[in-house]
N, C-alpha and C. Protein backbone atom coordinates (compact mmCIF):
# COMPACT_ATOMS: atom_id res chain seq x y z
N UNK A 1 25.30 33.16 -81.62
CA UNK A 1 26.26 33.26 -80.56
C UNK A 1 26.83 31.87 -80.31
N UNK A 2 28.27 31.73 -80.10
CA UNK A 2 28.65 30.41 -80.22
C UNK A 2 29.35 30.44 -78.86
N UNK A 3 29.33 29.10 -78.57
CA UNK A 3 30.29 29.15 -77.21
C UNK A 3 31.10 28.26 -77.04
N UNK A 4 32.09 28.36 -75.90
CA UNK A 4 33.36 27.41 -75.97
C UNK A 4 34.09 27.07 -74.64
N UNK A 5 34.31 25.64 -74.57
CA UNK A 5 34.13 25.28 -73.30
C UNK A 5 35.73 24.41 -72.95
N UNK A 6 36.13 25.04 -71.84
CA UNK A 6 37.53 24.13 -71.37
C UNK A 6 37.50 22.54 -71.72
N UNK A 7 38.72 21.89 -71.90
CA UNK A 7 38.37 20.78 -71.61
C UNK A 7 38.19 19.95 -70.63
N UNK A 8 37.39 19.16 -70.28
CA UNK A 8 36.84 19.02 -68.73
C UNK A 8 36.35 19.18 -68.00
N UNK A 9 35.75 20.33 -69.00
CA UNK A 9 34.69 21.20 -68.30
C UNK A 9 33.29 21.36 -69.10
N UNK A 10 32.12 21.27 -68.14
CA UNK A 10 31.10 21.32 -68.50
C UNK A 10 30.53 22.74 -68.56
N UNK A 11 30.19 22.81 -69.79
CA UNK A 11 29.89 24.54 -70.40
C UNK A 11 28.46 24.30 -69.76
N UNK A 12 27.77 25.02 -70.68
CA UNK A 12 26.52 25.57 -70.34
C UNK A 12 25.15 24.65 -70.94
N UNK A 13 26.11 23.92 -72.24
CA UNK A 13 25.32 22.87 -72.95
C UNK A 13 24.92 21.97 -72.11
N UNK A 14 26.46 21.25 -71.55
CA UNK A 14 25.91 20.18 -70.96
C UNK A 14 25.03 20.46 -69.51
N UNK A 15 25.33 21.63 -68.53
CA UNK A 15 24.65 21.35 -68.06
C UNK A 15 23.39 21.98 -68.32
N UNK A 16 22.81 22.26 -69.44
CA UNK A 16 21.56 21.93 -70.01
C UNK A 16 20.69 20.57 -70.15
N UNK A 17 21.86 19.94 -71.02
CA UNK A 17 21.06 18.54 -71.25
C UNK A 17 21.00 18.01 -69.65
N UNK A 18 21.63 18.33 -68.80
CA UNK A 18 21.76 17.00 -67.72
C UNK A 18 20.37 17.88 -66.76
N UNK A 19 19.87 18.67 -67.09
CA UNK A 19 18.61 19.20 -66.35
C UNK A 19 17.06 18.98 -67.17
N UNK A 20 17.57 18.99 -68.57
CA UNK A 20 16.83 18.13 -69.09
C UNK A 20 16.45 16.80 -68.76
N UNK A 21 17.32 16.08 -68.75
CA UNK A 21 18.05 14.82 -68.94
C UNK A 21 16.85 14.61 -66.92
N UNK A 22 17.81 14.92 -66.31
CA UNK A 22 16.69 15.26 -64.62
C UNK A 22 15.63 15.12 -64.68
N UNK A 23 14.66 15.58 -65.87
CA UNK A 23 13.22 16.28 -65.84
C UNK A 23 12.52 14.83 -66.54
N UNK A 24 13.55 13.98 -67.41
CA UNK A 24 13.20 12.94 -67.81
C UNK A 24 12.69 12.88 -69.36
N UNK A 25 13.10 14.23 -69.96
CA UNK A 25 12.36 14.93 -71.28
C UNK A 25 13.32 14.75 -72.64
N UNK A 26 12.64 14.73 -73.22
CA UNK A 26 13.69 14.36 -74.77
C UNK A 26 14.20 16.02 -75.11
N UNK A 27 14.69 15.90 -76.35
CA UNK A 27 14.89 17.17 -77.21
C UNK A 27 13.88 17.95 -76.99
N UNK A 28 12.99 17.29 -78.30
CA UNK A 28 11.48 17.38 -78.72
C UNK A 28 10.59 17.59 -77.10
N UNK A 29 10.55 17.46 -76.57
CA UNK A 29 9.38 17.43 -75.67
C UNK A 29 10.09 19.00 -75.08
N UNK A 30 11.32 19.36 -74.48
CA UNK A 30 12.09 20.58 -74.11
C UNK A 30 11.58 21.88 -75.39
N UNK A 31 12.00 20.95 -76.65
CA UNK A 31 11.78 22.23 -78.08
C UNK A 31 10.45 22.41 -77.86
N UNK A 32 9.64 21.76 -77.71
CA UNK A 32 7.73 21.94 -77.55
C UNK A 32 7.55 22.82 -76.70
N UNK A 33 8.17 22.65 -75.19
CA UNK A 33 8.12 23.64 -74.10
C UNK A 33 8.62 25.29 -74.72
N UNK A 34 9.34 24.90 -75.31
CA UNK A 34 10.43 26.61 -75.64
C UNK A 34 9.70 26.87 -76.91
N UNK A 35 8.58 26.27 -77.84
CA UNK A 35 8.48 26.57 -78.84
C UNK A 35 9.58 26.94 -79.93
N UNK A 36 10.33 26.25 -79.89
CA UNK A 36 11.41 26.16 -80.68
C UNK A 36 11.84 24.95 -81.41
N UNK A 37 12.86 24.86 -82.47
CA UNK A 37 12.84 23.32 -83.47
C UNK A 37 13.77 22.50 -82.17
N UNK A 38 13.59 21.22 -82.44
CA UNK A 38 14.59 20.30 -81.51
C UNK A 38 15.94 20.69 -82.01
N UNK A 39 16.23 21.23 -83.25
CA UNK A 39 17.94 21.40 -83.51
C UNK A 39 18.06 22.63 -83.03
N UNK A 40 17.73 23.15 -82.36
CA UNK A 40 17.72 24.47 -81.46
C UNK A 40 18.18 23.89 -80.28
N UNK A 41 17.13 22.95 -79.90
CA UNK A 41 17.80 22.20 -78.60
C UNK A 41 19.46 21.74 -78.39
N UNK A 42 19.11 20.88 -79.24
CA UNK A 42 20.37 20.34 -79.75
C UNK A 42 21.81 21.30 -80.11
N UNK A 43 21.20 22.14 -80.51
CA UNK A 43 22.44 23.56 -80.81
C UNK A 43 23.07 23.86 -79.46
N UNK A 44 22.30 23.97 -78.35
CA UNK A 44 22.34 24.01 -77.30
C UNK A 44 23.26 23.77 -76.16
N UNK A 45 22.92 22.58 -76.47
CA UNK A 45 23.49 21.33 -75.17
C UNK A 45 24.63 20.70 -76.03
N UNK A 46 25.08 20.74 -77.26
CA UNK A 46 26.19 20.70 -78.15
C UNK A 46 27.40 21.80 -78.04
N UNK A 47 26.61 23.15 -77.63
CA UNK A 47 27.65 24.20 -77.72
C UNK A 47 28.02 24.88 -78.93
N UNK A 48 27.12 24.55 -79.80
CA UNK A 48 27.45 25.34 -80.85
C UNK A 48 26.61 26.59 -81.53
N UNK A 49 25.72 26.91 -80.45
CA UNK A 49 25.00 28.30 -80.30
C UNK A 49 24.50 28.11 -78.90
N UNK A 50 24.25 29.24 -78.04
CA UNK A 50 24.25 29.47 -76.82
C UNK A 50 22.66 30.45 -76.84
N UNK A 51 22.17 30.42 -75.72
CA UNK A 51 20.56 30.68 -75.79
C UNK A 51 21.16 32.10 -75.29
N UNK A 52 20.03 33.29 -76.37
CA UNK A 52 20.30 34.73 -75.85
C UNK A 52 19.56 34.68 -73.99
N UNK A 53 19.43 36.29 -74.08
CA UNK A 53 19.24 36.49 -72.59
C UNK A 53 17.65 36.34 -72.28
N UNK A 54 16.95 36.28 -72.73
CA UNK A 54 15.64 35.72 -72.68
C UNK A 54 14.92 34.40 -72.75
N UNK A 55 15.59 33.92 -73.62
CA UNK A 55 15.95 32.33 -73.88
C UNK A 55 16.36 31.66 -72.30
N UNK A 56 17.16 32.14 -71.62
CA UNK A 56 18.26 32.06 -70.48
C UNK A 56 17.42 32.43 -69.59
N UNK A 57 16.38 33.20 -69.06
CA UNK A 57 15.64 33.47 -68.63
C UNK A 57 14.53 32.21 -68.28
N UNK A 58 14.10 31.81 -69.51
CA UNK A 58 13.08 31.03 -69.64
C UNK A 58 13.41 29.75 -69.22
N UNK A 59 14.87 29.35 -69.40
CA UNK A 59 15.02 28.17 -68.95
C UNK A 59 15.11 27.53 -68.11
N UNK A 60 15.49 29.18 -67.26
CA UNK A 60 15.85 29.01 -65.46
C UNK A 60 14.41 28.42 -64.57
N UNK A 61 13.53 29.13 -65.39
CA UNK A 61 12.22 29.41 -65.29
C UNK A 61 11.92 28.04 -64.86
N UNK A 62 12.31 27.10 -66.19
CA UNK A 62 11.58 25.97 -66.64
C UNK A 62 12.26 25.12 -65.69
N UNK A 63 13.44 24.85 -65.98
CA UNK A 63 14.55 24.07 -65.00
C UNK A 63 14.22 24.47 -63.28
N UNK A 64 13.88 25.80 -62.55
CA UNK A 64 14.16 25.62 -61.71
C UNK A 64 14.98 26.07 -60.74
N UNK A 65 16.22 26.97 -61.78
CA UNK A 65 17.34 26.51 -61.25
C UNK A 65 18.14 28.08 -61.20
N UNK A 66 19.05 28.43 -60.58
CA UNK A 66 19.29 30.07 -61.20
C UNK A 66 20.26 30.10 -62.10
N UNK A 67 20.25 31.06 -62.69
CA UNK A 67 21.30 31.37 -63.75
C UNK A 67 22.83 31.53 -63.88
N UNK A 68 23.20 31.25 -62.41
CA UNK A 68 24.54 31.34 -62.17
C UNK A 68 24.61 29.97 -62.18
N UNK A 69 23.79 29.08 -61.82
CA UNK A 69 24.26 27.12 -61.37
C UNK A 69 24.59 27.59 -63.85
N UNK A 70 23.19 27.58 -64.46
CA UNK A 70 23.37 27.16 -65.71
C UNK A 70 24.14 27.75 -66.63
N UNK A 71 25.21 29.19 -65.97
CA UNK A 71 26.33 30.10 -66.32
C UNK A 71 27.53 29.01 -65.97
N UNK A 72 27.15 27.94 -64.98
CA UNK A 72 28.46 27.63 -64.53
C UNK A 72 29.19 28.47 -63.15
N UNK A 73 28.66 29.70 -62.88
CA UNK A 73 28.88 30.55 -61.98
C UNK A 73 29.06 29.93 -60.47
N UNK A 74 27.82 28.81 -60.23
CA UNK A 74 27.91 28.65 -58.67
C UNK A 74 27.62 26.65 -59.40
N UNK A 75 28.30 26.42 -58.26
CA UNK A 75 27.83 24.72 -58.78
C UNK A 75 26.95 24.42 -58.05
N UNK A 76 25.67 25.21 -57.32
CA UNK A 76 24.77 24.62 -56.65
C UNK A 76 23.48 24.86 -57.83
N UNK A 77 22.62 24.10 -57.51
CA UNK A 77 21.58 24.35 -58.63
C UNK A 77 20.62 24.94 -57.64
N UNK A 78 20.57 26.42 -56.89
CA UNK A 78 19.95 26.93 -55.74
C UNK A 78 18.40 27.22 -56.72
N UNK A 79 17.34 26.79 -56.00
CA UNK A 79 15.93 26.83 -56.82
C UNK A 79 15.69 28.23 -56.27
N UNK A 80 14.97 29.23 -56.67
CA UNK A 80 14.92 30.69 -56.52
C UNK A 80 13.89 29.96 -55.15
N UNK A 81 14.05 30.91 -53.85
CA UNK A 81 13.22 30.52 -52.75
C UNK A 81 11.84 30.71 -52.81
N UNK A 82 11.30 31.74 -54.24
CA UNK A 82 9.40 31.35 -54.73
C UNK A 82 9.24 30.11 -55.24
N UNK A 83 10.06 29.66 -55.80
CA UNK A 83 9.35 28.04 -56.36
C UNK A 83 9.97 26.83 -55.15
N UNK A 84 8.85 26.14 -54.87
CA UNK A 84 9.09 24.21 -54.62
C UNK A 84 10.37 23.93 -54.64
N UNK A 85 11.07 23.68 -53.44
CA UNK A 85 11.92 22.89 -53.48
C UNK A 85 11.65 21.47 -53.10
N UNK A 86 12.71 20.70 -53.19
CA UNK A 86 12.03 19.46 -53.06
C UNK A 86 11.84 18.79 -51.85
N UNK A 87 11.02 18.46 -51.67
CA UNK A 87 10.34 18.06 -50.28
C UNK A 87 9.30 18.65 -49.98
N UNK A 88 8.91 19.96 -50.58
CA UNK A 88 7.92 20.48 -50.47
C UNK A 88 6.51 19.89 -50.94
N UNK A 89 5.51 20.15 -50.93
CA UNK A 89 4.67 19.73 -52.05
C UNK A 89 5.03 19.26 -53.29
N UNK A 90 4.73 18.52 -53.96
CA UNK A 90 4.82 18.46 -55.31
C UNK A 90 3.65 19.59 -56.44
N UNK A 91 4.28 20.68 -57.07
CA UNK A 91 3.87 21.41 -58.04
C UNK A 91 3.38 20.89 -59.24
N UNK A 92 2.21 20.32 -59.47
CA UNK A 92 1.92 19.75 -61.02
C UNK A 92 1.86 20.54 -61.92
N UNK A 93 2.88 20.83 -62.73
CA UNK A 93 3.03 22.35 -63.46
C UNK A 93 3.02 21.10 -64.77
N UNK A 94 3.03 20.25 -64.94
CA UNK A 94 3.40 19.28 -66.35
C UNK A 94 2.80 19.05 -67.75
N UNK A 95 1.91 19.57 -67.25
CA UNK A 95 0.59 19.63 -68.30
C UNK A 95 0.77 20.77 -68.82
N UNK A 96 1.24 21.84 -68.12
CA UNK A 96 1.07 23.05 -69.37
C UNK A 96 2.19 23.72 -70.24
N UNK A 97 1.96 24.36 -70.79
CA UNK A 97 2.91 25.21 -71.83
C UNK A 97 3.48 25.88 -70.85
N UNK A 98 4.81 26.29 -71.67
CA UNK A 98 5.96 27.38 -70.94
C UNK A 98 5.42 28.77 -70.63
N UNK A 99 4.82 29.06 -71.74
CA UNK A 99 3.62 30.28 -70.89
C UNK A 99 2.79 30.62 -70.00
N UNK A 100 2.10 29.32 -69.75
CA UNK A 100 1.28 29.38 -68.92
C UNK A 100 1.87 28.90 -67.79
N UNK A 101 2.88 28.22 -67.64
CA UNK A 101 4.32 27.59 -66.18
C UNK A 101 4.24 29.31 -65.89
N UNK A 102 5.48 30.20 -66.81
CA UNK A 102 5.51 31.38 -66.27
C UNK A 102 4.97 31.59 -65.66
N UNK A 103 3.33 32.49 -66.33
CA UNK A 103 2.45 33.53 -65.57
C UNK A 103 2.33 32.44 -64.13
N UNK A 104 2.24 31.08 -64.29
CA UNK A 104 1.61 31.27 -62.63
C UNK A 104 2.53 31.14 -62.18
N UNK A 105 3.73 30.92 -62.13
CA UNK A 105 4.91 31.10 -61.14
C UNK A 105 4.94 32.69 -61.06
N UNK A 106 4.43 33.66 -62.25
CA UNK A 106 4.91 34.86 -61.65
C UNK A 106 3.74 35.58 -60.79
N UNK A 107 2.19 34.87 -60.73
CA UNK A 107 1.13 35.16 -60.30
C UNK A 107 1.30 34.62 -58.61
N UNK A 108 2.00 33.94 -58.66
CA UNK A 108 2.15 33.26 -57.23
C UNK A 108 3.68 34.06 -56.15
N UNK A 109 4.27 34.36 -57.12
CA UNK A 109 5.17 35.42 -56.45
C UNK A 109 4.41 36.70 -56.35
N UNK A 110 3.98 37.05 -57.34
CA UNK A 110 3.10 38.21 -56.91
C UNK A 110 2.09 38.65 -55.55
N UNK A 111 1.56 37.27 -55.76
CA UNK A 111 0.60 37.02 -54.63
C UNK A 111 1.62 36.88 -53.14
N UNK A 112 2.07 35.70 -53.17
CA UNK A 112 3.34 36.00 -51.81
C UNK A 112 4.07 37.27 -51.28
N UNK A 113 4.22 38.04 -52.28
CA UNK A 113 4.86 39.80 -52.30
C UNK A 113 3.92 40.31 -51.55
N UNK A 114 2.59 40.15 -52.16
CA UNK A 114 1.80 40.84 -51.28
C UNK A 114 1.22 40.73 -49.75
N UNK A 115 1.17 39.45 -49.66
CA UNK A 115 1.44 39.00 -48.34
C UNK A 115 2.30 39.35 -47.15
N UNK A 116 3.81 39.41 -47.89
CA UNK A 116 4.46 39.67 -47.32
C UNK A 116 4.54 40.97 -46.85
N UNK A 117 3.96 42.14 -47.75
CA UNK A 117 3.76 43.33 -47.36
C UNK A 117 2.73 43.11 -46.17
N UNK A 118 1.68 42.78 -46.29
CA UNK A 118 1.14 42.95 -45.49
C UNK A 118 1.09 41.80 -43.76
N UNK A 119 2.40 41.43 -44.15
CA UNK A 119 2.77 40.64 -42.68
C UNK A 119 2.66 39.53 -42.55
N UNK A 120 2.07 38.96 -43.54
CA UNK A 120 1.57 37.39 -43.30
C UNK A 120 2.90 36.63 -43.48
C-alpha cells in the first residue's frame, strides 16, 4: 500500500518519525518493538508503503496517541484517557516488548472497566 502526501503537508510518515523521533528511538530500536526489518520502518516514515490496519493499531498503542492525530485527522495527539498522560505518574513500560506493552495496557483497562462497573 503506498501513500501520497500534499506538498506541505505532513502525511502519515512523517508524523511517524516525529513520534518516534519524541520517544528518542532509532529505526532499529522502533523495528525491534514492531518485530519488523528497520526498512519497514523506514518504508514508513518515507511514504512509500503505509502500515495496514493492525500495524496502525499497534502503533497507536506504542506511540500513545490516537489514530486520527497519526491519520492526520485531528492535529491533537489526544492519548486514549486509559493510558498516562503526562503529568501523571510516569509508566515504565521501556523494558518490554510490544506484546507484553499491549496485554498490560489492555489488562489495566480491563481492570478499570471493571471498577467502573462496579462504582469505584
Amino acid at each position: 500500500m503506498t501513500t501520497s502526501n500534499a506538498p506541505g503537508r505532513i502525511g502519515l510518515g512523517g508524523r511517524l518519525r516525529a513520534q518516534r523521533q519524541r520517544l528518542g528511538w532509532t529505526q532499529q530500536q522502533l523495528a525491534d518493538e514492531l518485530s519488523v526489518a528497520k526498512s519497514t520502518v523506514s518504508q514508513y516514515e518515507n511514504s512509500v508503503n503505509a502500515p495496514d490496519y493492525d500495524m496502525l493499531v499497534r502503533l497507536c498503542r506504542l506511540f500513545g496517541v490516537s489514530s486520527d492525530h497519526l491519520l492526520g485527522l485531528s492535529a491533537e495527539a489526544a492519548v486514549p484517557p486509559s493510558l498516562p498522560r503526562s503529568g501523571d505518574e510516569p509508566l515504565a513500560l521501556s523494558g518490554l516488548r510490544a506484546d507484553e506493552r499491549e496485554f498490560l495496557l489492555a489488562s489495566l483497562e480491563a481492570y478499570r472497566s471493571a471498577l467502573r462497573l462496579r462504582g469505584f
